[in-house]
PDB file of N, CA and C in Angstrom:
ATOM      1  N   UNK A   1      76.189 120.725  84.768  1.00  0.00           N
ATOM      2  CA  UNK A   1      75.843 119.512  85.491  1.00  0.00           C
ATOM      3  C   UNK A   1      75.864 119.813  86.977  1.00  0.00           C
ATOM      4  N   UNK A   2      74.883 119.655  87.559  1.00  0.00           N
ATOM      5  CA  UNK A   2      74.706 119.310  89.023  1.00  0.00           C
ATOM      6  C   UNK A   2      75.151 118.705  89.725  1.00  0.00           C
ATOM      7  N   UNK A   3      75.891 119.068  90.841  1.00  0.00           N
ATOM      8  CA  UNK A   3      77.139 118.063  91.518  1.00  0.00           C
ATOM      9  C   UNK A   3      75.910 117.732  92.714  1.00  0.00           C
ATOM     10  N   UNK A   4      75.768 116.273  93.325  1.00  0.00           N
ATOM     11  CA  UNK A   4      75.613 116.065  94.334  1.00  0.00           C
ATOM     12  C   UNK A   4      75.994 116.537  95.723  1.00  0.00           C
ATOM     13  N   UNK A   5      75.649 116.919  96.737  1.00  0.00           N
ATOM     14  CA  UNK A   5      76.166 117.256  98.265  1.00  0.00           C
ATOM     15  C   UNK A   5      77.399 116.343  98.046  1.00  0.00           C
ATOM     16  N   UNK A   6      78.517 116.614  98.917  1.00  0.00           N
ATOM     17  CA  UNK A   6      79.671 115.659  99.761  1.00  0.00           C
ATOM     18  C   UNK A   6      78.734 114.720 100.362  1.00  0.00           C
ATOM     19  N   UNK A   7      78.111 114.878 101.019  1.00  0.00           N
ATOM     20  CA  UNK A   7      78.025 113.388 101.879  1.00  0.00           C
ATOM     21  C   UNK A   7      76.961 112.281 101.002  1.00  0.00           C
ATOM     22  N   UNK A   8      76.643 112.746  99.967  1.00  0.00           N
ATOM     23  CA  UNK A   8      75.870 111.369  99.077  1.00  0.00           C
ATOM     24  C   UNK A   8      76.765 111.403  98.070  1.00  0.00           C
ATOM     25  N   UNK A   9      78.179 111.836  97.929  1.00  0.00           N
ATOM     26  CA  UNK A   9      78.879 112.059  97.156  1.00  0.00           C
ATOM     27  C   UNK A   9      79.292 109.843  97.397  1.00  0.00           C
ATOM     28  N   UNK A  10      79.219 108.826  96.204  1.00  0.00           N
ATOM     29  CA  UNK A  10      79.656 107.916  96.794  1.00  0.00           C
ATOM     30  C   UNK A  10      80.055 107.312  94.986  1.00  0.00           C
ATOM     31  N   UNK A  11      81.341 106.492  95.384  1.00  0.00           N
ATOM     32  CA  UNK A  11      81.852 105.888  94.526  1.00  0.00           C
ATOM     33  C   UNK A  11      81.485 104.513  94.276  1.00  0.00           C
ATOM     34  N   UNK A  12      80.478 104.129  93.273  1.00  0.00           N
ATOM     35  CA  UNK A  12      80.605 102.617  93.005  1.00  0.00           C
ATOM     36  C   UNK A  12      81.489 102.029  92.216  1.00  0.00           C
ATOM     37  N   UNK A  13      81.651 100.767  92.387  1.00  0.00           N
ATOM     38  CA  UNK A  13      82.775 100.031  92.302  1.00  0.00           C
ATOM     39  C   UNK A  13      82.077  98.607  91.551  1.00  0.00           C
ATOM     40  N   UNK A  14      80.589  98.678  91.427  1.00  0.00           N
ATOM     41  CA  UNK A  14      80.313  97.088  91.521  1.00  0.00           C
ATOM     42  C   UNK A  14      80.201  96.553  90.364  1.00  0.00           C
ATOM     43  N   UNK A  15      80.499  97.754  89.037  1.00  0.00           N
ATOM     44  CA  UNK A  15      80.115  97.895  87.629  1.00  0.00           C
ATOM     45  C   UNK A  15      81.529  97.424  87.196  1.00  0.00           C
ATOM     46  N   UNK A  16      82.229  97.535  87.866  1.00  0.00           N
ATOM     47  CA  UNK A  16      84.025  97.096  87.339  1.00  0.00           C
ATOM     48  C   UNK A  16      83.763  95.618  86.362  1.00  0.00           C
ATOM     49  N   UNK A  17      84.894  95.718  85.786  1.00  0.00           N
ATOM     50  CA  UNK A  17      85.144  94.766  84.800  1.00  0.00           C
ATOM     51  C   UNK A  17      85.976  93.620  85.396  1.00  0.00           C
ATOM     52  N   UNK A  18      87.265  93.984  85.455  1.00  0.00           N
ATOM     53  CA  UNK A  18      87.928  93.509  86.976  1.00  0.00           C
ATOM     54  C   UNK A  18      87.604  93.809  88.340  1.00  0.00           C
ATOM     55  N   UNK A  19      88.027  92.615  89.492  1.00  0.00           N
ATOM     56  CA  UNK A  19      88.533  93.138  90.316  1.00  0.00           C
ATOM     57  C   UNK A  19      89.548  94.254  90.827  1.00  0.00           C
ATOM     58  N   UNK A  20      90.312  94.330  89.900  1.00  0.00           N
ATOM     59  CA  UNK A  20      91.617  95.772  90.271  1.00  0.00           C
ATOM     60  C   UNK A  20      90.901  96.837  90.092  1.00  0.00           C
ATOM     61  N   UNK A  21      90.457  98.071  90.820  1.00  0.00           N
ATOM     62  CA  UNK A  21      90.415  99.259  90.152  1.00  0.00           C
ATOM     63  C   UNK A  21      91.448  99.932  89.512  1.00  0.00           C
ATOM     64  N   UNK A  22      91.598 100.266  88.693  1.00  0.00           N
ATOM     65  CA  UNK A  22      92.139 100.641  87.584  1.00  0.00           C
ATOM     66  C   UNK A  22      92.261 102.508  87.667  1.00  0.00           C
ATOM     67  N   UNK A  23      93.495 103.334  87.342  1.00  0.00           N
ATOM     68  CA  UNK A  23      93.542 105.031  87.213  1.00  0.00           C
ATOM     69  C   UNK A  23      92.559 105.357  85.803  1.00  0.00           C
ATOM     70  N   UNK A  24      92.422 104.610  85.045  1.00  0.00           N
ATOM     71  CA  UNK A  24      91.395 104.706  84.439  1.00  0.00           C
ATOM     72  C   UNK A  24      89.917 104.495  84.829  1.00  0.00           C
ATOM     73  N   UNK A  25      89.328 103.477  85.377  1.00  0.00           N
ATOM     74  CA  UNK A  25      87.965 103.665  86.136  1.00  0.00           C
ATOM     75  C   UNK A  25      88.094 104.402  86.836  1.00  0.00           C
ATOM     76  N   UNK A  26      89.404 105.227  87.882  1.00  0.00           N
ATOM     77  CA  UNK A  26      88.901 106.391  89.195  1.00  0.00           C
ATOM     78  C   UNK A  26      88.795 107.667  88.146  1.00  0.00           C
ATOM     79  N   UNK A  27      89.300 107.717  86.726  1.00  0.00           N
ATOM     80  CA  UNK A  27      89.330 109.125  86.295  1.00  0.00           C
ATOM     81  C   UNK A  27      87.601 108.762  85.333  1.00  0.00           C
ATOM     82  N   UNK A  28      87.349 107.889  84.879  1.00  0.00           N
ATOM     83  CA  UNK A  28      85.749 107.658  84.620  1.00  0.00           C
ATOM     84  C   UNK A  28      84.733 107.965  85.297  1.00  0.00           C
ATOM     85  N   UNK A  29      84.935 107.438  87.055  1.00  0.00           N
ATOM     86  CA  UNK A  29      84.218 107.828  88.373  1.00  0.00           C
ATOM     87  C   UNK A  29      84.285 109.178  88.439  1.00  0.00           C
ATOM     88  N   UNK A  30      85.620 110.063  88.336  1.00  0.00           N
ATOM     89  CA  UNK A  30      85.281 111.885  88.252  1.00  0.00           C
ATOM     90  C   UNK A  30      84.561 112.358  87.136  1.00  0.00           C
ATOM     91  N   UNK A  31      84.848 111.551  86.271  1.00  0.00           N
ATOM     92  CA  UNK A  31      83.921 112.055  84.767  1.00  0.00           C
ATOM     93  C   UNK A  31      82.674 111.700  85.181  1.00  0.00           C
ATOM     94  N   UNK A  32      82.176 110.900  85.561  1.00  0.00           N
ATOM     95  CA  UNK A  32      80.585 110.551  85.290  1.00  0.00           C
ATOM     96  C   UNK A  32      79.598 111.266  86.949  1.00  0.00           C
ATOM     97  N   UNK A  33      80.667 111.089  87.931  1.00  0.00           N
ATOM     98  CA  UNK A  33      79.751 111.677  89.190  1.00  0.00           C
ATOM     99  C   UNK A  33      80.166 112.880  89.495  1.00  0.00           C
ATOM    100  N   UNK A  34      81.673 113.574  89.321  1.00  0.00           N
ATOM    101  CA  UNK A  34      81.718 114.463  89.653  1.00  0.00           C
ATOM    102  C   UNK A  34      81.605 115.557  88.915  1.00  0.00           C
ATOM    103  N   UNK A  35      81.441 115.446  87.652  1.00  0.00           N
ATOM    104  CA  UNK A  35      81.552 116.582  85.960  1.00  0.00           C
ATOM    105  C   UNK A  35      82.441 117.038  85.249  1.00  0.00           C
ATOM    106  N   UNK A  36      83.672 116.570  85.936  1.00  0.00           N
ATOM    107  CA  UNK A  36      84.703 116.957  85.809  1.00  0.00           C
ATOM    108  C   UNK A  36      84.677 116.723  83.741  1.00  0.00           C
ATOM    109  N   UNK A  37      85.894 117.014  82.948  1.00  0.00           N
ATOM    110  CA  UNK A  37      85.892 116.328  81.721  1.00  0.00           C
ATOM    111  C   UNK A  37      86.929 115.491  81.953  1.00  0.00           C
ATOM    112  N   UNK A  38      87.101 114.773  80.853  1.00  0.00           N
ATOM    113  CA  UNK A  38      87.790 113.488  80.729  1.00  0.00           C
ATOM    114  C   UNK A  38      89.136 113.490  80.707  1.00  0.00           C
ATOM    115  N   UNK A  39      89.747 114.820  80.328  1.00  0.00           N
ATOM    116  CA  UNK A  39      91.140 115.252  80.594  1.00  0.00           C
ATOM    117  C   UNK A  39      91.560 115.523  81.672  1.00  0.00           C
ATOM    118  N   UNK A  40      90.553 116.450  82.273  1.00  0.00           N
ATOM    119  CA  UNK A  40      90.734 116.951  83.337  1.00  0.00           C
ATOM    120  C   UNK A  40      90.853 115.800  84.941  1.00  0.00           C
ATOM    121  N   UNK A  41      89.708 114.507  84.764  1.00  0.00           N
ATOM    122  CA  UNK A  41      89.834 113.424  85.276  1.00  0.00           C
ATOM    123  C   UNK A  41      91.212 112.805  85.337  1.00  0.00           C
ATOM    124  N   UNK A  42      91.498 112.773  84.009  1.00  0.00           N
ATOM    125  CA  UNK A  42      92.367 111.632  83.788  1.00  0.00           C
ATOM    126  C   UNK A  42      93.961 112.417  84.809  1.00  0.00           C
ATOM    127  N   UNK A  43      94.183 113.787  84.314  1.00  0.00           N
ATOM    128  CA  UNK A  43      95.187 114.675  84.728  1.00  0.00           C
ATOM    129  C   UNK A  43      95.500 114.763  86.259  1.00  0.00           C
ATOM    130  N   UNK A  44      93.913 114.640  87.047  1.00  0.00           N
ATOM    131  CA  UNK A  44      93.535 114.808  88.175  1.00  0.00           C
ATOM    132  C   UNK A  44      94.411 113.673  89.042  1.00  0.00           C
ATOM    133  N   UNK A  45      93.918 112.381  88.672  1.00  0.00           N
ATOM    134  CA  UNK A  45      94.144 110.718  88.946  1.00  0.00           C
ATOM    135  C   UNK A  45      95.858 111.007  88.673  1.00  0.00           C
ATOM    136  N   UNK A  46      96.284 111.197  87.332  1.00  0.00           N
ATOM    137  CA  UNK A  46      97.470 111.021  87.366  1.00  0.00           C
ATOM    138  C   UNK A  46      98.132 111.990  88.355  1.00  0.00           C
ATOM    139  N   UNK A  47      98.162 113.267  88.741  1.00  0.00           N
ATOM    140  CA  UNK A  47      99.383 114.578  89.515  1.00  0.00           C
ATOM    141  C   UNK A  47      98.750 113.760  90.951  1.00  0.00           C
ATOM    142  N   UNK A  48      97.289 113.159  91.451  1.00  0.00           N
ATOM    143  CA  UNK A  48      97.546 112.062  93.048  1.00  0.00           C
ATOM    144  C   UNK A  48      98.467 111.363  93.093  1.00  0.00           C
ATOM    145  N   UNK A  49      98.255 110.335  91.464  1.00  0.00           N
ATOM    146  CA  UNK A  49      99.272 109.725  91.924  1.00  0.00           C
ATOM    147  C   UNK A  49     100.923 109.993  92.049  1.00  0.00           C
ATOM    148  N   UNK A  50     101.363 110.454  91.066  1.00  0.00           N
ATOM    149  CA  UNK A  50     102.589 111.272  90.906  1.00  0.00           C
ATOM    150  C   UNK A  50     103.208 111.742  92.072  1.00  0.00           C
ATOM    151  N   UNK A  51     102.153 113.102  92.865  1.00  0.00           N
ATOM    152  CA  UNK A  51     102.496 113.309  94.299  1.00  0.00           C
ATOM    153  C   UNK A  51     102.540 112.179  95.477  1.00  0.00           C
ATOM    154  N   UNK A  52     102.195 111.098  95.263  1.00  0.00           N
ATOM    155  CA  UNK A  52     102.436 110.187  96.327  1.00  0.00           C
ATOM    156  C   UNK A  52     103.681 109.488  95.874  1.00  0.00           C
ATOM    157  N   UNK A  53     104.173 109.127  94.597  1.00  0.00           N
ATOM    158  CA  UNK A  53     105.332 108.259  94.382  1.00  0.00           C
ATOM    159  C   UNK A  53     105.833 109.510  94.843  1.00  0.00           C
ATOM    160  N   UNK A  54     106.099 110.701  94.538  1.00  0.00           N
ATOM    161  CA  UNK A  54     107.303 111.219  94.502  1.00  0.00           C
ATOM    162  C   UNK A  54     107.669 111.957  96.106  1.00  0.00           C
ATOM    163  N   UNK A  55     106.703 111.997  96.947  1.00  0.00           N
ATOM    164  CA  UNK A  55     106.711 111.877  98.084  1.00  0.00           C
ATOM    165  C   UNK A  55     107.962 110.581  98.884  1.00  0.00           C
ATOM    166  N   UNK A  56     107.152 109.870  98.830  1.00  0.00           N
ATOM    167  CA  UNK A  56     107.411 108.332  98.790  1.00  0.00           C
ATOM    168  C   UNK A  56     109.276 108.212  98.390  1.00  0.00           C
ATOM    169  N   UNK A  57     109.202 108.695  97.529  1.00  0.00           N
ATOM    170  CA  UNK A  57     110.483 108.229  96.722  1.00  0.00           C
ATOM    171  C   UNK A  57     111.914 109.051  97.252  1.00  0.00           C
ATOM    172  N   UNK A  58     110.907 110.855  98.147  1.00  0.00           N
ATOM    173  CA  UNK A  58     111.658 110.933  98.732  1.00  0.00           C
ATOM    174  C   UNK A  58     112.244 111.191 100.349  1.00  0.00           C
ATOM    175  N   UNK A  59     111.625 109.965 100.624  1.00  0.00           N
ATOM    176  CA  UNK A  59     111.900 109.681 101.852  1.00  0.00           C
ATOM    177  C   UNK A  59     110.632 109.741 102.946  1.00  0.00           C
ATOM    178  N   UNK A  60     109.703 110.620 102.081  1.00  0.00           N
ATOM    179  CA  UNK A  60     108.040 111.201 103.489  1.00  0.00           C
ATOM    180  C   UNK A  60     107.132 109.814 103.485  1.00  0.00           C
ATOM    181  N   UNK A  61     106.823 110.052 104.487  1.00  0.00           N
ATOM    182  CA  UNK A  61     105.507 109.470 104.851  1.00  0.00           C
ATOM    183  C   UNK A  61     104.269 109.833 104.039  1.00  0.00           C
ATOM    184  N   UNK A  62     103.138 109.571 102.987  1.00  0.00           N
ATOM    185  CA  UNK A  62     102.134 110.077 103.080  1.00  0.00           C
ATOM    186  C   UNK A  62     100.870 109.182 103.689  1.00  0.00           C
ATOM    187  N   UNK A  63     100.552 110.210 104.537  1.00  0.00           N
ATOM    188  CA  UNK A  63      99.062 110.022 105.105  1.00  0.00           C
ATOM    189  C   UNK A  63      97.898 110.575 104.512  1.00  0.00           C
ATOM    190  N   UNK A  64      97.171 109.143 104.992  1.00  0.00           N
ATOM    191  CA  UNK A  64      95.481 109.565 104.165  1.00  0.00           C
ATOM    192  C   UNK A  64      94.922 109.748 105.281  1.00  0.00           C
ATOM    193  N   UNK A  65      94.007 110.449 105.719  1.00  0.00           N
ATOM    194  CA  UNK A  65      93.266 110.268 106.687  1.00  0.00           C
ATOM    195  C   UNK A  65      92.151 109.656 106.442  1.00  0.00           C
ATOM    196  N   UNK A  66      91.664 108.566 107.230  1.00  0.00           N
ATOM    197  CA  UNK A  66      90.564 107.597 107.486  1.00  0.00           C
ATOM    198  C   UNK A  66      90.763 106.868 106.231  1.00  0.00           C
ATOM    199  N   UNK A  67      92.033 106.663 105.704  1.00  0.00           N
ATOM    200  CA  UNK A  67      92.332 105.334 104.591  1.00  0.00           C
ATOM    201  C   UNK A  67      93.417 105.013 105.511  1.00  0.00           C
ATOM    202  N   UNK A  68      94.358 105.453 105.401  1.00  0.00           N
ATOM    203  CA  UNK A  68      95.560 104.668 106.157  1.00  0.00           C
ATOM    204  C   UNK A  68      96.892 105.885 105.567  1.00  0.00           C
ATOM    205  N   UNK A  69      97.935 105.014 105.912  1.00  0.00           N
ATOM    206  CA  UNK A  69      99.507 105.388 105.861  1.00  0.00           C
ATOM    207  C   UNK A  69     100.055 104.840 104.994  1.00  0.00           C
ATOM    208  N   UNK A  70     101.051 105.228 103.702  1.00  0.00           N
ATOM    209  CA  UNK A  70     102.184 105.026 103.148  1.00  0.00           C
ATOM    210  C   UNK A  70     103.398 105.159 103.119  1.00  0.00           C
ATOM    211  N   UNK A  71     104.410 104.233 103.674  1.00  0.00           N
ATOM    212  CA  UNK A  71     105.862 104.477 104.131  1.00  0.00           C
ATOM    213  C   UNK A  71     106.944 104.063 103.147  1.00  0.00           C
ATOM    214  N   UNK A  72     107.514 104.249 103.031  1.00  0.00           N
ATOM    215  CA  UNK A  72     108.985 103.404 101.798  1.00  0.00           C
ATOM    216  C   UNK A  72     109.845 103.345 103.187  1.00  0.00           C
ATOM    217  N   UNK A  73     110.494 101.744 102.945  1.00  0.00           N
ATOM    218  CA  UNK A  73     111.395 101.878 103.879  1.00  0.00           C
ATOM    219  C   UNK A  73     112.599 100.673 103.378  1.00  0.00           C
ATOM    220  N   UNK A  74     113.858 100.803 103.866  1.00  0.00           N
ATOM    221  CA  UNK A  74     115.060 100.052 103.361  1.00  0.00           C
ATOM    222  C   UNK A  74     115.200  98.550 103.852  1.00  0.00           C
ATOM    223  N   UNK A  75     114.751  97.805 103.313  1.00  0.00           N
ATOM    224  CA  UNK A  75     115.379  96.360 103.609  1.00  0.00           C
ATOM    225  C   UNK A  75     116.735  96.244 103.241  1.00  0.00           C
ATOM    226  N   UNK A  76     117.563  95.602 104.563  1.00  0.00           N
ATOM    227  CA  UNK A  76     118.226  95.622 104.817  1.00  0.00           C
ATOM    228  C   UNK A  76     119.037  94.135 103.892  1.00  0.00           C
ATOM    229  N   UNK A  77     120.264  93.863 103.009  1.00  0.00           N
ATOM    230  CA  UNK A  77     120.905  93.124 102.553  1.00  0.00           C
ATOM    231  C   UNK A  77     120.691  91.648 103.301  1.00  0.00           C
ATOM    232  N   UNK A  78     120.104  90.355 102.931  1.00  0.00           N
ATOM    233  CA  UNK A  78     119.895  89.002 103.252  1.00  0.00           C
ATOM    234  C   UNK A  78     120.284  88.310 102.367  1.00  0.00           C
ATOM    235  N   UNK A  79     120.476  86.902 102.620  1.00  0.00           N
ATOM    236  CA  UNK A  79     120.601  85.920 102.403  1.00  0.00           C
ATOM    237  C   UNK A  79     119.615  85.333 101.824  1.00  0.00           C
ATOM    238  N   UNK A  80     119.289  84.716 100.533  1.00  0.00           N
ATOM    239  CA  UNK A  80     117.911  84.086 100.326  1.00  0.00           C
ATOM    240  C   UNK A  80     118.459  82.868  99.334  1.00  0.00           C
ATOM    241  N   UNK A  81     117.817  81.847  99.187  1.00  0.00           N
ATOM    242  CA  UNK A  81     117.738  80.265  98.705  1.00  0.00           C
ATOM    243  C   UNK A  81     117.001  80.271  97.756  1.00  0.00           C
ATOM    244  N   UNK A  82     117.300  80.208  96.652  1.00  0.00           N
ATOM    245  CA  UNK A  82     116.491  79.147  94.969  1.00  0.00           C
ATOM    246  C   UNK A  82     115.990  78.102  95.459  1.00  0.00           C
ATOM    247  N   UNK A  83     114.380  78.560  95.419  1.00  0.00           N
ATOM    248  CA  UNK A  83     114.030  77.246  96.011  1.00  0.00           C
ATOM    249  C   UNK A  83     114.112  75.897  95.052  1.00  0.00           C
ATOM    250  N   UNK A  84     114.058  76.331  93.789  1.00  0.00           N
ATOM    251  CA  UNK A  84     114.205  74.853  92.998  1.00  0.00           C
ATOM    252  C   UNK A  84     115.760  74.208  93.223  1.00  0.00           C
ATOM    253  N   UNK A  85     116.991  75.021  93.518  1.00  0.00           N
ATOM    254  CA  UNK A  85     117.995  73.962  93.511  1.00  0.00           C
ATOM    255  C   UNK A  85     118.596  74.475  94.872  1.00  0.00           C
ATOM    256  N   UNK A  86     117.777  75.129  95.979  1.00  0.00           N
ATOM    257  CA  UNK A  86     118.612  75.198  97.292  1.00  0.00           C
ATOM    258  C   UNK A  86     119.936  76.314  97.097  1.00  0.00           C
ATOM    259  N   UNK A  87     120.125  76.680  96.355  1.00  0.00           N
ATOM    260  CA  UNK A  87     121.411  77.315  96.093  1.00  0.00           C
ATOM    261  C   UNK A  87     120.669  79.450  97.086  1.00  0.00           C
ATOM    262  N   UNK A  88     121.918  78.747  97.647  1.00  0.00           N
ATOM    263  CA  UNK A  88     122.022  80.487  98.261  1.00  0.00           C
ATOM    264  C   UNK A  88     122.397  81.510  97.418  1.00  0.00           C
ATOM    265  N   UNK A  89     121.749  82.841  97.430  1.00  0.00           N
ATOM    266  CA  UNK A  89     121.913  83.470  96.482  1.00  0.00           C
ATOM    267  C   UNK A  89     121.543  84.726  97.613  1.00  0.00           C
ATOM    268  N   UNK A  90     122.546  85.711  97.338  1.00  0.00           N
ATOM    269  CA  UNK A  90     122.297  87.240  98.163  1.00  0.00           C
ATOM    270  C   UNK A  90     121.019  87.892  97.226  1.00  0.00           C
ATOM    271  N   UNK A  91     120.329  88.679  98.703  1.00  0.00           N
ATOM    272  CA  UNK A  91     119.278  89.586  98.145  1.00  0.00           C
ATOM    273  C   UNK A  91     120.034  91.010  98.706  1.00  0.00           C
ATOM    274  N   UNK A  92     120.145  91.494  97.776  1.00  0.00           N
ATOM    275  CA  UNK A  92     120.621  93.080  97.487  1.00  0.00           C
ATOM    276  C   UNK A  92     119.269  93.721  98.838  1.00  0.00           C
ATOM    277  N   UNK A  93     119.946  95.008  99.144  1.00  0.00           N
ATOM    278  CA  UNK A  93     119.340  95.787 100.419  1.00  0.00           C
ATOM    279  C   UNK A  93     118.760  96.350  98.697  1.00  0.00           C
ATOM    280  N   UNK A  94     116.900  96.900  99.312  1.00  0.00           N
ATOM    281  CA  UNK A  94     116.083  97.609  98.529  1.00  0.00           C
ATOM    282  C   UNK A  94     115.287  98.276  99.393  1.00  0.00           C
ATOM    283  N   UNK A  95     114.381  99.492  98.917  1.00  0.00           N
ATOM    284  CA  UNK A  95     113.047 100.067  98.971  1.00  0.00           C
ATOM    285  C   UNK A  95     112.215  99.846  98.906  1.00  0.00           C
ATOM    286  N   UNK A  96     111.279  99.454  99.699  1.00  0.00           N
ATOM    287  CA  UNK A  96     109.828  98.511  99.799  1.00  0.00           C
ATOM    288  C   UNK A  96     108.642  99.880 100.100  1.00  0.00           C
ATOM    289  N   UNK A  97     107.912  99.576 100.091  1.00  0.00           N
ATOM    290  CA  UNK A  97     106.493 100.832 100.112  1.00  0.00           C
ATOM    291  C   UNK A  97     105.361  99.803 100.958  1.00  0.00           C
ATOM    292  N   UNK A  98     105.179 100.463 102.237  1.00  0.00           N
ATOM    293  CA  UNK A  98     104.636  99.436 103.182  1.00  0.00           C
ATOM    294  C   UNK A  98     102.792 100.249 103.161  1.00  0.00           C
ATOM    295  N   UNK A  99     102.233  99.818 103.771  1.00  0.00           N
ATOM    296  CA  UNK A  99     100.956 100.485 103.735  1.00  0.00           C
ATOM    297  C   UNK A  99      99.804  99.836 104.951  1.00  0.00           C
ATOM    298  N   UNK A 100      99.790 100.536 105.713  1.00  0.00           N
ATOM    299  CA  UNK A 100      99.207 100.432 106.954  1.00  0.00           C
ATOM    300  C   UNK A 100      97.659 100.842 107.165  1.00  0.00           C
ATOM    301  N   UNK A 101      96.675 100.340 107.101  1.00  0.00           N
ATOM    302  CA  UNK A 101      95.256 100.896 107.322  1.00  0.00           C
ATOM    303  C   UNK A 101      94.675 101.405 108.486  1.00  0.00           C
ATOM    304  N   UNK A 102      94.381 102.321 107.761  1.00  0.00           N
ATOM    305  CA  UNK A 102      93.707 103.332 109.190  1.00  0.00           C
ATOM    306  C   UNK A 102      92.671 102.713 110.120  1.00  0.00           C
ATOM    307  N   UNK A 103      92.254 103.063 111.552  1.00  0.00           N
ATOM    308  CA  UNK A 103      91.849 102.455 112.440  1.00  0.00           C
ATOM    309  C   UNK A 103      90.193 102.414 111.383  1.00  0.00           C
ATOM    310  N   UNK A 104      89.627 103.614 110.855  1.00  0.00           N
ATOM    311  CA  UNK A 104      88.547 103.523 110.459  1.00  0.00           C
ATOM    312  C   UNK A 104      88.435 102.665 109.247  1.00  0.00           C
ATOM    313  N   UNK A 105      89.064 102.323 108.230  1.00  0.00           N
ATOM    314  CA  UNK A 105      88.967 101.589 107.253  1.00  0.00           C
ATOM    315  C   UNK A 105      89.259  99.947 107.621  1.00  0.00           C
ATOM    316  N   UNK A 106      90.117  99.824 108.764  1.00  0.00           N
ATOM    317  CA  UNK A 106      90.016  98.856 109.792  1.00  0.00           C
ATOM    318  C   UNK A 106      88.178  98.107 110.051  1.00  0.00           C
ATOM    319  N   UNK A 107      87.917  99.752 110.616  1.00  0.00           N
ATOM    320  CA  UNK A 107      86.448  99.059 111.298  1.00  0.00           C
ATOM    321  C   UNK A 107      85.675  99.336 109.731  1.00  0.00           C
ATOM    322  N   UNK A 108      85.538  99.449 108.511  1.00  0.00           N
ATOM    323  CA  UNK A 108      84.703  99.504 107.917  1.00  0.00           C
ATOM    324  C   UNK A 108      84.908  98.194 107.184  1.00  0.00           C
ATOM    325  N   UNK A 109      86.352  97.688 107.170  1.00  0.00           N
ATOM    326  CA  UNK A 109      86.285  96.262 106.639  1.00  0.00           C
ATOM    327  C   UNK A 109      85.741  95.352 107.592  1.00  0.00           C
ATOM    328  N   UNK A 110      85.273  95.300 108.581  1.00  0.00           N
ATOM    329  CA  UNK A 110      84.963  94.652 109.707  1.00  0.00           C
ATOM    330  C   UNK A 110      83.047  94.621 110.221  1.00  0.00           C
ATOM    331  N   UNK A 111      82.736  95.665 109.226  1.00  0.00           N
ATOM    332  CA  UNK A 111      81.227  95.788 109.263  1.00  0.00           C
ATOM    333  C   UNK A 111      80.889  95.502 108.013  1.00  0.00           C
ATOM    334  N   UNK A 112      81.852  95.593 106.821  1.00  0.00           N
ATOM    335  CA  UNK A 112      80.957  95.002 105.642  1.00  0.00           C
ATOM    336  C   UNK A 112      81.377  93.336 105.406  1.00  0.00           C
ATOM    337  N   UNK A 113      82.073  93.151 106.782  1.00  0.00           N
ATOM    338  CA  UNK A 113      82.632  91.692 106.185  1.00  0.00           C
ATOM    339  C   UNK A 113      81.292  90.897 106.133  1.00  0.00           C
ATOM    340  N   UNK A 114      81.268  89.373 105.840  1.00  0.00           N
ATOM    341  CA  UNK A 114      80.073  88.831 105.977  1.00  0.00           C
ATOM    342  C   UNK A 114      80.252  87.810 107.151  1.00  0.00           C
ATOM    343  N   UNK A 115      79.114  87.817 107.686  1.00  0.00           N
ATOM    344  CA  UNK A 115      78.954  87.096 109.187  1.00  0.00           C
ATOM    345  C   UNK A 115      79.060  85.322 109.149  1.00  0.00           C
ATOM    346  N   UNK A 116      79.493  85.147 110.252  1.00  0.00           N
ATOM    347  CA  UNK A 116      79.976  83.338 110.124  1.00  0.00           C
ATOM    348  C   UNK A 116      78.596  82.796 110.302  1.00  0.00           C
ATOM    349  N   UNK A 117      78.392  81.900 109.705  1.00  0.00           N
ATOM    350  CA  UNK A 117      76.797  80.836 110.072  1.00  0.00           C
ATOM    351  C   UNK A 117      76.612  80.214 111.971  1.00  0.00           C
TER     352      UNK A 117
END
């Protein structure tokens, strides 16, 4: 199978079933545009993701370039309220995974947005 150039190399999205993309549709997208096989897809999708939790989990930053930034960081022990009966109830200090968009995915949501009347 004939791989396309990188730069017409492009992922559609508009055939989805859901809105969520799914590690199953991105390992379908390597199967069908890039030639990869279906194991090899699926294996591919899973050790990305894997290397980013486990990054993540211990302690790094990972950066995408021209997607954005992924951070884990410690919230700190609060105070929080049941809102149905007002009752104060402690929130335990946790690990949150923050995610910051890059200046370019910034401006590309900003050119495909749709224009005001």
């Amino acid at each position: 199978m004939t791989q396309p150039p990188n730069d017409a190399l492009e992922l559609t999205v508009d055939s989805l079933e859901t809105s969520a993309l799914t590690k199953a549709q991105l390992a379908e997208m390597l199967f069908e545009q890039i030639g990869l096989n279906k194991r090899e897809s699926k294996d591919m999708v899973d050790a990305f993701f894997d290397l980013i939790s486990a990054q993540l989990i211990a302690g790094d930053d990972v950066k995408l370039s021209g997607f954005g930034n992924f951070q884990m960081r410690v919230k700190a022990p609060r105070p929080g309220r049941n809102p149905r009966t007002g009752e104060l109830i402690p929130i335990a200090a946790r690990r949150v995974v923050t995610f910051h968009a890059s200046q370019k995915l910034k401006d590309q949501l900003q050119d495909d947005a749709p224009s005001a009347p």
